[in-house]
N, C-alpha and C. Protein backbone atom coordinates (compact mmCIF):
# COMPACT_ATOMS: atom_id res chain seq x y z
N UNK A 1 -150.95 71.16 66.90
CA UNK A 1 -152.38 71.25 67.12
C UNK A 1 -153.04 69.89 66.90
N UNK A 2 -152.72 69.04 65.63
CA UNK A 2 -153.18 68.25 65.66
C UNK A 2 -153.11 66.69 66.38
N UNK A 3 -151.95 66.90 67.19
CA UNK A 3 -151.35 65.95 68.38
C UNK A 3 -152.28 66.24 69.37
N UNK A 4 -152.03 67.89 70.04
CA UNK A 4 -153.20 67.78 71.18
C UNK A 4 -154.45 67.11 70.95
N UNK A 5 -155.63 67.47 69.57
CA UNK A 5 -156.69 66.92 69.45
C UNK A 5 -156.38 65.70 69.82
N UNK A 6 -155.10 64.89 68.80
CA UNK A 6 -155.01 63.63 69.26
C UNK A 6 -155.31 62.67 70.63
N UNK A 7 -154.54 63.63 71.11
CA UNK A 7 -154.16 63.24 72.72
C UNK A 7 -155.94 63.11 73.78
N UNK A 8 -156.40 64.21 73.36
CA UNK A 8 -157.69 64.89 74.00
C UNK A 8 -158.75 63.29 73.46
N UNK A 9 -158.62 63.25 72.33
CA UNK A 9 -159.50 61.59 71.98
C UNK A 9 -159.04 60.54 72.56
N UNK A 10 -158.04 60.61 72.87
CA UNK A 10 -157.04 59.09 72.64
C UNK A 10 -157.86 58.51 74.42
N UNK A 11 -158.55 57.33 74.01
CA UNK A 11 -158.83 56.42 75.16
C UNK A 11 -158.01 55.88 76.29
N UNK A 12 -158.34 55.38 77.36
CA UNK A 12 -157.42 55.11 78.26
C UNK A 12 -157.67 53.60 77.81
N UNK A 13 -156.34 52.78 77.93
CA UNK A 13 -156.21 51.35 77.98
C UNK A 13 -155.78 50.78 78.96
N UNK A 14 -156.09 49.52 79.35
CA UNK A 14 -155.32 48.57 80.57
C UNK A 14 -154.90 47.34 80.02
N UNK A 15 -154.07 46.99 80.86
CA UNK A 15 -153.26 45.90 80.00
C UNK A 15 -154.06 44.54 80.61
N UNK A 16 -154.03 43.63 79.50
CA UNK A 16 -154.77 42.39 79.67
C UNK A 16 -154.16 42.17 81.13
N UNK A 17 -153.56 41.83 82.24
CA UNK A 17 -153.03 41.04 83.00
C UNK A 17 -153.91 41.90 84.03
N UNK A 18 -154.44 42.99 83.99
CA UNK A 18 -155.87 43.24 85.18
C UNK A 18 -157.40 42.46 84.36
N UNK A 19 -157.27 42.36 83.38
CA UNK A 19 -158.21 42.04 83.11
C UNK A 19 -158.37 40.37 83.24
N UNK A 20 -157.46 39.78 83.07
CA UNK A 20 -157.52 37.83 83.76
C UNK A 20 -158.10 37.32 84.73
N UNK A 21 -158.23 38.45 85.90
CA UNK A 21 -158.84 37.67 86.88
C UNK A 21 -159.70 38.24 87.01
N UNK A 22 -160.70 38.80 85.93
CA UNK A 22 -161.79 38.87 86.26
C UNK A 22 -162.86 37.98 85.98
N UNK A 23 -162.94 37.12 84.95
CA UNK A 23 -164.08 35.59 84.88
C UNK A 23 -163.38 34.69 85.88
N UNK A 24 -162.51 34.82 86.19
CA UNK A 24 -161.54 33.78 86.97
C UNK A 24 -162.75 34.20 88.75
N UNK A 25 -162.42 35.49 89.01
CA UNK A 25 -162.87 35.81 90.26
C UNK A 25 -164.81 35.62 90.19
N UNK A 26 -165.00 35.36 89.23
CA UNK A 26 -166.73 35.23 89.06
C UNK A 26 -167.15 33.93 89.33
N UNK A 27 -166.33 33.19 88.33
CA UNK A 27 -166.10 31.78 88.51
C UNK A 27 -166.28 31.16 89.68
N UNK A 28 -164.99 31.72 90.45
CA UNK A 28 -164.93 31.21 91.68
C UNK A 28 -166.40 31.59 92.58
N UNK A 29 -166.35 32.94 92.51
CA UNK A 29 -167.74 33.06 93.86
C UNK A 29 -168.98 32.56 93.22
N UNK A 30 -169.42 33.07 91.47
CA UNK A 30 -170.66 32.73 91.47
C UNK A 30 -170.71 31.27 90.49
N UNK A 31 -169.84 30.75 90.58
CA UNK A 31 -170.28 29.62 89.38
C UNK A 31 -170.23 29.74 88.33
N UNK A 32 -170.04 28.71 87.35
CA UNK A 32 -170.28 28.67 85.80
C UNK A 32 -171.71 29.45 85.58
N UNK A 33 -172.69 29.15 85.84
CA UNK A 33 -174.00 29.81 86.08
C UNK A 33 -173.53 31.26 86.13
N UNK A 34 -172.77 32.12 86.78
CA UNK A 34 -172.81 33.23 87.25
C UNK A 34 -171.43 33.65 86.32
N UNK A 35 -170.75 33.19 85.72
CA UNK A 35 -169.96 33.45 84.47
C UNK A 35 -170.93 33.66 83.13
N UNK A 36 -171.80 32.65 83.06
CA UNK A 36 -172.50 32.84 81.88
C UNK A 36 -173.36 34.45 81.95
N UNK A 37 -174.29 34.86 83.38
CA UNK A 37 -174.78 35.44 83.33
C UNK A 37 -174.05 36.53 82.67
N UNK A 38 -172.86 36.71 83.65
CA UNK A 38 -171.79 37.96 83.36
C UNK A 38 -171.68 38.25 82.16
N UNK A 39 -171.50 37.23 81.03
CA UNK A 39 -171.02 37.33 79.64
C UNK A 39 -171.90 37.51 78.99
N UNK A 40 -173.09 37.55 79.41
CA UNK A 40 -174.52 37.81 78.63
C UNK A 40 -175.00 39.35 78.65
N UNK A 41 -174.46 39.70 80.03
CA UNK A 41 -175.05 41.61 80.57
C UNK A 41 -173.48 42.17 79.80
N UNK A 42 -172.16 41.80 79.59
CA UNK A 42 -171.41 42.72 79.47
C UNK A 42 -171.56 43.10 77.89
N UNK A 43 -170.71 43.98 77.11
CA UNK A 43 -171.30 44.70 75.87
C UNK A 43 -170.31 43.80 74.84
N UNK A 44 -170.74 43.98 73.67
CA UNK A 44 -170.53 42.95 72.50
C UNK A 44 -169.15 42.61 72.81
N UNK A 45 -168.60 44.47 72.41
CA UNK A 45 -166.94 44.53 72.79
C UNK A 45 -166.30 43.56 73.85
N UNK A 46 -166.70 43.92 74.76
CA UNK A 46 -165.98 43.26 76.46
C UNK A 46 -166.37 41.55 76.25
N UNK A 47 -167.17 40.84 75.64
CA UNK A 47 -168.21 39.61 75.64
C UNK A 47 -166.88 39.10 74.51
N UNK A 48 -166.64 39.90 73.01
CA UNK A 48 -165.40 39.13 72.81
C UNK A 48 -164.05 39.03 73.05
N UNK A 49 -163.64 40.30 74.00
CA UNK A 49 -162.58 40.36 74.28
C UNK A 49 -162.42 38.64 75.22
N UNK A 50 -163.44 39.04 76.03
CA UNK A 50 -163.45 37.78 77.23
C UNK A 50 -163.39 36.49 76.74
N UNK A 51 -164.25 36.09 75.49
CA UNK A 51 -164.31 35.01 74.76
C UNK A 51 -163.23 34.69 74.26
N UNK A 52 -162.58 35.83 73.85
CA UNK A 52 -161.11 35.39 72.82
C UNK A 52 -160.22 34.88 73.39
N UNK A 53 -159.87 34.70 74.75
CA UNK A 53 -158.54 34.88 75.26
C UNK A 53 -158.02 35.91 75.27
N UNK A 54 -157.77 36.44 76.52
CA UNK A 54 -157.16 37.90 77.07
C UNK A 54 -155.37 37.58 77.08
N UNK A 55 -154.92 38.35 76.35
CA UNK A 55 -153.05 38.47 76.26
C UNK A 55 -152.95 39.13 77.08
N UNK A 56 -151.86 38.66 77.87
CA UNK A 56 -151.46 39.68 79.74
C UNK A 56 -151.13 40.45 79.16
N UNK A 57 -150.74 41.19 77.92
CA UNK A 57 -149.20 42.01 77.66
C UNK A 57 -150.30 42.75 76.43
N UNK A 58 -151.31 42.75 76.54
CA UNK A 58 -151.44 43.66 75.04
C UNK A 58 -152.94 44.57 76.30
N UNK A 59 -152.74 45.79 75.12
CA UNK A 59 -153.82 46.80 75.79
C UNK A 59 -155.30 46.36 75.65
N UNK A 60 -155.89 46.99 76.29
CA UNK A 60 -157.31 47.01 75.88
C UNK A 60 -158.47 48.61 76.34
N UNK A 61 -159.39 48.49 75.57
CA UNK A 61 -160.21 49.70 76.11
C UNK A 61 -160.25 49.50 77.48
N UNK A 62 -160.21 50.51 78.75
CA UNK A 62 -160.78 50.58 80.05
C UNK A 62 -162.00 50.40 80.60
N UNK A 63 -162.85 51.68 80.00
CA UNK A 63 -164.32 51.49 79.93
C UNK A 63 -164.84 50.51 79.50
N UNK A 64 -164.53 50.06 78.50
CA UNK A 64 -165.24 49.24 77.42
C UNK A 64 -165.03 47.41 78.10
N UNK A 65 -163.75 47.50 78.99
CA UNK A 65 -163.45 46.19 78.91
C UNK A 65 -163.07 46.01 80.56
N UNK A 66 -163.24 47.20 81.37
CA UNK A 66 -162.78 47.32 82.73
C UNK A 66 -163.51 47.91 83.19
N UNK A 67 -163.90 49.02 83.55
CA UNK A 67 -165.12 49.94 84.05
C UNK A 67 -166.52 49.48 84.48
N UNK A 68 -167.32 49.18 82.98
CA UNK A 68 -168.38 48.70 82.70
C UNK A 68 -168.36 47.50 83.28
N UNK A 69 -167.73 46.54 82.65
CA UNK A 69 -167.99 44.87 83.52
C UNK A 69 -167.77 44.68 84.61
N UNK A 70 -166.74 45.80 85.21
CA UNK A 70 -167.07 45.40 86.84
C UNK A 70 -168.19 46.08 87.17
N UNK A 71 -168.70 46.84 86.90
CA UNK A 71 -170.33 47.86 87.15
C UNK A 71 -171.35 46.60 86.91
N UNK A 72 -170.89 46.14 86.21
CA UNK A 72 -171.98 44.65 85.71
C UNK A 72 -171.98 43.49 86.84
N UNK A 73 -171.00 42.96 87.26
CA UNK A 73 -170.74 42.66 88.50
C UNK A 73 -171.04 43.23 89.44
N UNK A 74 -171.27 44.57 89.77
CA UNK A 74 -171.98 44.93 90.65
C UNK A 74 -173.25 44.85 90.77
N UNK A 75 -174.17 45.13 89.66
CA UNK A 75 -175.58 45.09 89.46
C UNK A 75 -175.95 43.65 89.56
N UNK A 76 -175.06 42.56 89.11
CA UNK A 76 -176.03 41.06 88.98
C UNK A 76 -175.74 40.24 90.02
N UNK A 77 -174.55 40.64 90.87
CA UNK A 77 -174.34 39.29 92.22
C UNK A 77 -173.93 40.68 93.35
N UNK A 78 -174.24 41.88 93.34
CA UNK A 78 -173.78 42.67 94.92
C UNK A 78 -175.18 43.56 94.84
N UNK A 79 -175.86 43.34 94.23
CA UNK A 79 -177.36 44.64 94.43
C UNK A 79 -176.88 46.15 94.18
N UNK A 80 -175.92 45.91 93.16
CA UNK A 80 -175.54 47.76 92.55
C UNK A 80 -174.67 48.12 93.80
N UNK A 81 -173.81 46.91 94.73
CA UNK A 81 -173.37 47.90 95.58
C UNK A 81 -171.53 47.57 94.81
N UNK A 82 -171.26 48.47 94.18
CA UNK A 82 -169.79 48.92 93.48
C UNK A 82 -168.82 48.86 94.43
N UNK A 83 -168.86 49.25 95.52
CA UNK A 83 -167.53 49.59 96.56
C UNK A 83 -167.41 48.34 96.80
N UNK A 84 -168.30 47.47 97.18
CA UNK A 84 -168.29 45.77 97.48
C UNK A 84 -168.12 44.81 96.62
N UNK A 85 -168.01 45.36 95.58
CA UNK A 85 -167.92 44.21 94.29
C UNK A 85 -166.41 44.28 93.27
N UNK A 86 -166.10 45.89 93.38
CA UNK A 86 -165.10 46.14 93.16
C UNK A 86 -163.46 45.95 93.86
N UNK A 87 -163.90 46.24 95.10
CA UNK A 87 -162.84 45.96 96.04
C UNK A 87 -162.66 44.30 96.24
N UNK A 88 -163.80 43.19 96.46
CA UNK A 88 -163.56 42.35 96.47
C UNK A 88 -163.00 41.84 95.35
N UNK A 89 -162.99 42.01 93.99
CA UNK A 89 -162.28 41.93 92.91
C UNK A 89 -161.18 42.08 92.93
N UNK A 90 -160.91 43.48 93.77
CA UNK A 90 -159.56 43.66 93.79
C UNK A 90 -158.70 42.79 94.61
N UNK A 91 -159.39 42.49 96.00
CA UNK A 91 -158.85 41.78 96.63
C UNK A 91 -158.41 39.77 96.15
N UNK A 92 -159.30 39.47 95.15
CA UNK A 92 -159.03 38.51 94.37
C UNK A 92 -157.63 38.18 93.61
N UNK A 93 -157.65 39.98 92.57
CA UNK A 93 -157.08 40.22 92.05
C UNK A 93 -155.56 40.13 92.60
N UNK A 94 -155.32 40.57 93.58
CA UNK A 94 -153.79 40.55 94.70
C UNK A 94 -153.35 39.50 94.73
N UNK A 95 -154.35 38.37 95.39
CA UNK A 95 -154.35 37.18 96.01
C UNK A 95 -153.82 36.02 94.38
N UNK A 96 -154.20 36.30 93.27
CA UNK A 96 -154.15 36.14 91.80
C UNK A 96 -153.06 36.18 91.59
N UNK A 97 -152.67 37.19 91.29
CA UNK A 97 -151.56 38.21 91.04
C UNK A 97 -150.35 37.66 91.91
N UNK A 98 -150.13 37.52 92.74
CA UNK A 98 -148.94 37.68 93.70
C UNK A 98 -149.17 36.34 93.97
N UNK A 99 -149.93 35.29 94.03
CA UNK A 99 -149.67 33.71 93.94
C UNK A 99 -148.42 32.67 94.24
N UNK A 100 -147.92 33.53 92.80
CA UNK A 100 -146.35 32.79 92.31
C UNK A 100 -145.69 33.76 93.29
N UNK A 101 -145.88 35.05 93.86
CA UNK A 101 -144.80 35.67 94.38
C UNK A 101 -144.76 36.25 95.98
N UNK A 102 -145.59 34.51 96.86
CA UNK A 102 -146.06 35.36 98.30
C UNK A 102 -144.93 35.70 98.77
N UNK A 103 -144.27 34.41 98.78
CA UNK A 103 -142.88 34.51 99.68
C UNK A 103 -142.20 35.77 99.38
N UNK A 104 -141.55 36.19 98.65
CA UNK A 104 -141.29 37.64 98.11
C UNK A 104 -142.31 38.69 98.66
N UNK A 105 -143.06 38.63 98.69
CA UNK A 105 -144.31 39.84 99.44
C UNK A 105 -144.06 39.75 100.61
N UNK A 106 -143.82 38.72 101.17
CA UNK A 106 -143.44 38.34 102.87
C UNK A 106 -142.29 38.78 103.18
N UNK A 107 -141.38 39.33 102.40
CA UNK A 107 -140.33 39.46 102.75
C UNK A 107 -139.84 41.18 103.23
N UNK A 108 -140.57 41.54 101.78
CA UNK A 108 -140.06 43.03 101.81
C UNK A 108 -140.81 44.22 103.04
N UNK A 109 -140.67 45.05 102.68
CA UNK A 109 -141.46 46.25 103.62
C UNK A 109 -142.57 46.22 103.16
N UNK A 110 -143.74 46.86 103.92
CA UNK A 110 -144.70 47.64 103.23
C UNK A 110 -145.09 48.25 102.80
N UNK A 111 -143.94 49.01 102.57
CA UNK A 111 -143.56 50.30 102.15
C UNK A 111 -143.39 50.05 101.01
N UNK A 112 -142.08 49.43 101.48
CA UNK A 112 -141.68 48.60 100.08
C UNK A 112 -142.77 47.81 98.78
N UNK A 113 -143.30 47.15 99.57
CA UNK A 113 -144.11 46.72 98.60
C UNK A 113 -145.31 47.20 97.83
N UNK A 114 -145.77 48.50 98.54
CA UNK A 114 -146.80 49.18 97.78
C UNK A 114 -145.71 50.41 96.79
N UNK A 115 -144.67 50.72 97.40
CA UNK A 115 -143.86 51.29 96.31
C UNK A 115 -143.90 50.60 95.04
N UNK A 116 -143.69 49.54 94.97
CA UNK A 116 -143.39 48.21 93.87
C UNK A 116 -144.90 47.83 93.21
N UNK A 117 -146.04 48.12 93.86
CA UNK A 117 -147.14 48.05 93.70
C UNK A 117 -147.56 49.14 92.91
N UNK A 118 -147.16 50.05 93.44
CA UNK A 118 -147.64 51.77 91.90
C UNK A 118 -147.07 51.37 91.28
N UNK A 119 -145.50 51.08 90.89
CA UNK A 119 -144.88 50.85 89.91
C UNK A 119 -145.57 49.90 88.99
N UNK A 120 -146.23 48.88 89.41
CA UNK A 120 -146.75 48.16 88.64
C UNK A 120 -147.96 48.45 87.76
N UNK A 121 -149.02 49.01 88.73
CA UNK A 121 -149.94 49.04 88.55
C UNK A 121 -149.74 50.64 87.43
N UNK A 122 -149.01 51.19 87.41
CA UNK A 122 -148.47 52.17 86.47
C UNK A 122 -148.16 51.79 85.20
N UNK A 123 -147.75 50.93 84.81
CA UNK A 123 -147.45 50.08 83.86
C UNK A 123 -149.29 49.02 83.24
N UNK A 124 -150.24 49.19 83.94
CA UNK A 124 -151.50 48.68 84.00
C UNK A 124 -152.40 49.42 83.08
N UNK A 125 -152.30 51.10 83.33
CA UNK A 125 -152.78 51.88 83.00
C UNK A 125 -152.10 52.70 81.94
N UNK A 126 -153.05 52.88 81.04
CA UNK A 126 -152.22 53.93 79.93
C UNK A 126 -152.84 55.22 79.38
N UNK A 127 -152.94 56.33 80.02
CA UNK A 127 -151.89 56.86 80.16
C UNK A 127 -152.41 56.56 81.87
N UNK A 128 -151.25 57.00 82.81
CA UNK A 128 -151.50 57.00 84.30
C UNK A 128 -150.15 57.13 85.00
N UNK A 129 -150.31 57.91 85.99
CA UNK A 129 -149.36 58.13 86.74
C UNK A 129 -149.84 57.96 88.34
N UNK A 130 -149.26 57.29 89.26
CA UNK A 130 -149.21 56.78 90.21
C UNK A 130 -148.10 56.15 91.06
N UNK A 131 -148.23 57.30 92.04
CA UNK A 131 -146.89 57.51 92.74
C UNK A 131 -147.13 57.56 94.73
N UNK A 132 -146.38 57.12 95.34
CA UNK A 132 -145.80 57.55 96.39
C UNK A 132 -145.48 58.44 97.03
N UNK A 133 -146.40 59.73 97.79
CA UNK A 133 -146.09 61.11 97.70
C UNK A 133 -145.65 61.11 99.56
N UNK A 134 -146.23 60.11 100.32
CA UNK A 134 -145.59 60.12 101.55
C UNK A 134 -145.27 59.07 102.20
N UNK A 135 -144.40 58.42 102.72
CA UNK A 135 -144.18 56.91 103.55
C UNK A 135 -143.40 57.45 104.83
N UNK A 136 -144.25 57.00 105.63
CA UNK A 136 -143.90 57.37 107.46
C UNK A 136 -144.18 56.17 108.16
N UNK A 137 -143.54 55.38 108.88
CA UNK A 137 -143.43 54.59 109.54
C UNK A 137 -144.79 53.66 109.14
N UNK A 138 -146.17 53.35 109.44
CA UNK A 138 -147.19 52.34 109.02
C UNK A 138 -148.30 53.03 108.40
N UNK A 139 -147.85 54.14 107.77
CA UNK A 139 -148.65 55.44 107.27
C UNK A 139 -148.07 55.56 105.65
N UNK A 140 -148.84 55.17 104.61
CA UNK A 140 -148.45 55.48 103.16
C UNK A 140 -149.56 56.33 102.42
N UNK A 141 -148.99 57.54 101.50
CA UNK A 141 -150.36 58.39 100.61
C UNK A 141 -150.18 57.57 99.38
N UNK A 142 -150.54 57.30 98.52
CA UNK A 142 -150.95 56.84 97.47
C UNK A 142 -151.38 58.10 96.60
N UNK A 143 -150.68 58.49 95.30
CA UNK A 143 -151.72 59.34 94.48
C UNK A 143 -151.62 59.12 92.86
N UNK A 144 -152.84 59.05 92.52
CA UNK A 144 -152.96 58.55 91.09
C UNK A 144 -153.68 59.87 90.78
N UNK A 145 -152.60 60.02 89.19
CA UNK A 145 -153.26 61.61 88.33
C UNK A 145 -152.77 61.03 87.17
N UNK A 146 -153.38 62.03 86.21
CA UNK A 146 -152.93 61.43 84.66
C UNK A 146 -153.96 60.34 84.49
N UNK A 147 -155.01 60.11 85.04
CA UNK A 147 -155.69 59.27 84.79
C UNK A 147 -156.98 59.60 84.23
N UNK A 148 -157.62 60.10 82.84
CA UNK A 148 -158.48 60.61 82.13
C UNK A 148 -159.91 60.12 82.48
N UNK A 149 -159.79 58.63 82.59
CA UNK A 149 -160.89 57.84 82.81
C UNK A 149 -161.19 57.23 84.02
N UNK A 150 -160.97 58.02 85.14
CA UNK A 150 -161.08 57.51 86.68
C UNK A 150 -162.64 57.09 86.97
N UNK A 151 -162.89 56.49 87.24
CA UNK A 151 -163.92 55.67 87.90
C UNK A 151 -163.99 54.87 89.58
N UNK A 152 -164.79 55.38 90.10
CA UNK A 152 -164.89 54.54 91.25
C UNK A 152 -164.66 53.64 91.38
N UNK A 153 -165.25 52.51 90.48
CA UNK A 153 -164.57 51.15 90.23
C UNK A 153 -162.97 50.93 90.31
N UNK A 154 -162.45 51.62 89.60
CA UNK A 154 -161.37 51.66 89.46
C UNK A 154 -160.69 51.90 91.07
N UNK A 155 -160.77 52.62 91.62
CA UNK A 155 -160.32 53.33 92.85
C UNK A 155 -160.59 52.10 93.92
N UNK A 156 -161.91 51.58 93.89
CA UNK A 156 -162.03 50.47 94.59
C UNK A 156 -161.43 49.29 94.80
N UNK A 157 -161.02 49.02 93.56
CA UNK A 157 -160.12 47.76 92.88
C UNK A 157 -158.77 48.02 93.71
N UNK A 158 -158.29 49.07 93.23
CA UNK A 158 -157.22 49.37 93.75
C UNK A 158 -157.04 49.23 95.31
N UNK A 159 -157.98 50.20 95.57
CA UNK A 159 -157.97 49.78 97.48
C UNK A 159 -158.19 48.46 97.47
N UNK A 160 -159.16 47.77 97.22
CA UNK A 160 -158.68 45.86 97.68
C UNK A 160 -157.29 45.25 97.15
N UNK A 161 -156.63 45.58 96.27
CA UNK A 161 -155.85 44.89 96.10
C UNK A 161 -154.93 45.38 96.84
N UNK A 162 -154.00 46.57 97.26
CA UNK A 162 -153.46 47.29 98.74
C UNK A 162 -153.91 46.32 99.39
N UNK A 163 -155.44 46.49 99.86
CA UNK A 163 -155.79 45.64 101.55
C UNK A 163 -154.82 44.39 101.21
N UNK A 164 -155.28 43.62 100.67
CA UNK A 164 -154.61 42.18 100.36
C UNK A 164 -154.06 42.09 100.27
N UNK A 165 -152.78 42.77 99.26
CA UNK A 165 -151.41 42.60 99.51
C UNK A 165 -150.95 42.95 100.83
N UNK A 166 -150.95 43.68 101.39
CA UNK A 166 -150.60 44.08 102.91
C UNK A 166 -151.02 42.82 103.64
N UNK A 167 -151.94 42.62 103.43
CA UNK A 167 -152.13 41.27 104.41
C UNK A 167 -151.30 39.99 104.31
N UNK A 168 -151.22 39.72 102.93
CA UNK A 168 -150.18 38.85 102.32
C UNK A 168 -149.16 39.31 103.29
N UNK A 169 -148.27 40.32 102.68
CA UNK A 169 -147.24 40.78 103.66
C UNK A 169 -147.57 40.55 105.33
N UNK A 170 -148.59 40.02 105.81
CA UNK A 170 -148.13 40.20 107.32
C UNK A 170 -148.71 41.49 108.18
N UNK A 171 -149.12 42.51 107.66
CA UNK A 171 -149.77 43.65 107.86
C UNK A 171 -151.10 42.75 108.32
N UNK A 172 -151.53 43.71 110.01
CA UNK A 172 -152.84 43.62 110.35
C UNK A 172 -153.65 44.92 110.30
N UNK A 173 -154.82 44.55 110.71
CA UNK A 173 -155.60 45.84 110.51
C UNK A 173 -155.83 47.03 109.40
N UNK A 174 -155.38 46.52 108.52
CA UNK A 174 -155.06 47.57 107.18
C UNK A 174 -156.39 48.53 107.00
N UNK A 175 -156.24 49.57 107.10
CA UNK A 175 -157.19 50.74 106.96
C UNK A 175 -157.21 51.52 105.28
N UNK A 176 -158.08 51.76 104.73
CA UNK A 176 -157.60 52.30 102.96
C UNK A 176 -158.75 53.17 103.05
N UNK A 177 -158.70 54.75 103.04
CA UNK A 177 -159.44 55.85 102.84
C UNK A 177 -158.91 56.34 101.46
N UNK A 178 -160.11 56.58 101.03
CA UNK A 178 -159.98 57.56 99.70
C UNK A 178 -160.81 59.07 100.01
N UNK A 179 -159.72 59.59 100.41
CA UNK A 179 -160.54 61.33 100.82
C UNK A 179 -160.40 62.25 99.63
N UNK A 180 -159.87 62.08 98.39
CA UNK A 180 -159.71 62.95 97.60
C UNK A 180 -159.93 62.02 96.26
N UNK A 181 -160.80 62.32 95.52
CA UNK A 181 -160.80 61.71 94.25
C UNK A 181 -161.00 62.41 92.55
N UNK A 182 -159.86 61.88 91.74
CA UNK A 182 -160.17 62.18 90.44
C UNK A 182 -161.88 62.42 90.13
N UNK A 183 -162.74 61.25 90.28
CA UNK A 183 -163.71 61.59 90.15
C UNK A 183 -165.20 63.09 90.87
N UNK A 184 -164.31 63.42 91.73
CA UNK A 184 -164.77 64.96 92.30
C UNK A 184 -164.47 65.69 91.79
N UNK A 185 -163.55 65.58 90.84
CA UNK A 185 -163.00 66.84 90.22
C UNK A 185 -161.64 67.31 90.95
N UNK A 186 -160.97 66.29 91.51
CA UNK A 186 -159.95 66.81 92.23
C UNK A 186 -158.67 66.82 91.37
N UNK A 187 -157.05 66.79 91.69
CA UNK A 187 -156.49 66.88 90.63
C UNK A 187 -155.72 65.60 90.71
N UNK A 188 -156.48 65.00 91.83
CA UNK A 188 -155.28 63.18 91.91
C UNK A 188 -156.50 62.47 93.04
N UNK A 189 -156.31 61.41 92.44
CA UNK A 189 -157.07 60.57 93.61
C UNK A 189 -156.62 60.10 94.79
N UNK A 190 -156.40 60.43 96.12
CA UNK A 190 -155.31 59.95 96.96
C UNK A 190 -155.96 58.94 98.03
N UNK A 191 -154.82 57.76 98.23
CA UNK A 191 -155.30 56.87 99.09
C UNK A 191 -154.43 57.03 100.66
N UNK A 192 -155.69 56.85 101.18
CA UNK A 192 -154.22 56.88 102.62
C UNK A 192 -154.46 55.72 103.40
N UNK A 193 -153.36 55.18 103.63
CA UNK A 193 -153.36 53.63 103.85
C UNK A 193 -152.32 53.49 105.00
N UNK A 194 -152.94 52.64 105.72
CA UNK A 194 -152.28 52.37 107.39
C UNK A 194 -152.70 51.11 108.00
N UNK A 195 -151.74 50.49 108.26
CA UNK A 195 -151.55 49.28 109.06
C UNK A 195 -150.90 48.98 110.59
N UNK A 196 -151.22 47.78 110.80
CA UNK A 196 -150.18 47.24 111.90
C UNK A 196 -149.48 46.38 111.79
């Protein structure tokens, strides 16, 4: 009994290495100017995480340190528009991320590589599960459950960083629908994602 309560409190965390490129990606579009602003609107918590130096490898609150500050980013450089501020993050985030490892992205499937992509991004989230439920020729489902603290933000991020990696890979036209979401009350958030 007293595990479940446990469990039922217990916060969702992400691991510092989503959280790096986020002053990094502010930086770049809005300036030192537009870093400072950022660090001024986000909350005490998130203001020292950011200050301290972020460890790729250690957890952190979601909400507190992921959620919220990209919502903050939305309100001070996109006019509250979230789907545009988030996804472009994400798409930063890919381009970040996979740097050291294009050539390798160029190589494999796309299949392949968004397989390798939940896997990762599974390891991002704690608790979270995110898996591969269909791959058909330039047609992949994406579905994330187990995820307590789903947020749009979140979902957005994710779809830009897909777009971008696919593109990395060589993929044109990349299409990313989210028709079913944790946040509706559904029981998995699913992405359906298609290229050329």
């Amino acid at each position: 009994m007293a595990e479940m309560a446990a469990a039922a409190n217990a916060k969702m965390k992400v691991r510092g290495k989503a959280l790096i490129p986020m002053p990094k990606f502010i930086k770049k579009k809005f300036g030192n100017e537009g870093l400072q602003r950022w660090l001024e609107a986000i909350s005490v918590e998130a203001h020292r995480v950011f200050i301290s130096g972020i460890k790729s490898n250690e957890w952190y609150p979601l909400t507190e340190t992921f959620t919220k500050p990209t919502a903050n980013i939305a309100q001070l450089f996109y006019d509250w528009n979230l789907k545009t501020a988030a996804w472009e993050l994400g798409r930063f985030s890919a381009d970040f991320g996979l740097k050291y490892l294009k050539l390798i992205v160029k190589i494999g499937s796309p299949t392949f590589l968004i397989n390798k992509a939940s896997e990762i991004m599974s390891s991002y989230y704690n608790p979270s599960k995110i898996e591969i439920v269909k791959a058909v020729d330039a047609n992949v489902i994406l579905r994330i459950s187990n995820f307590p603290e789903m947020n749009k933000a979140i979902e957005y991020r994710i779809a830009g960083w897909i777009e971008c990696a696919l593109e990395i890979n060589g993929c044109k036209n990349v299409n990313i629908e989210i028709p079913k979401s944790l946040t509706d009350f559904k029981p998995y958030s699913e992405f359906c994602v298609s290229w050329e």
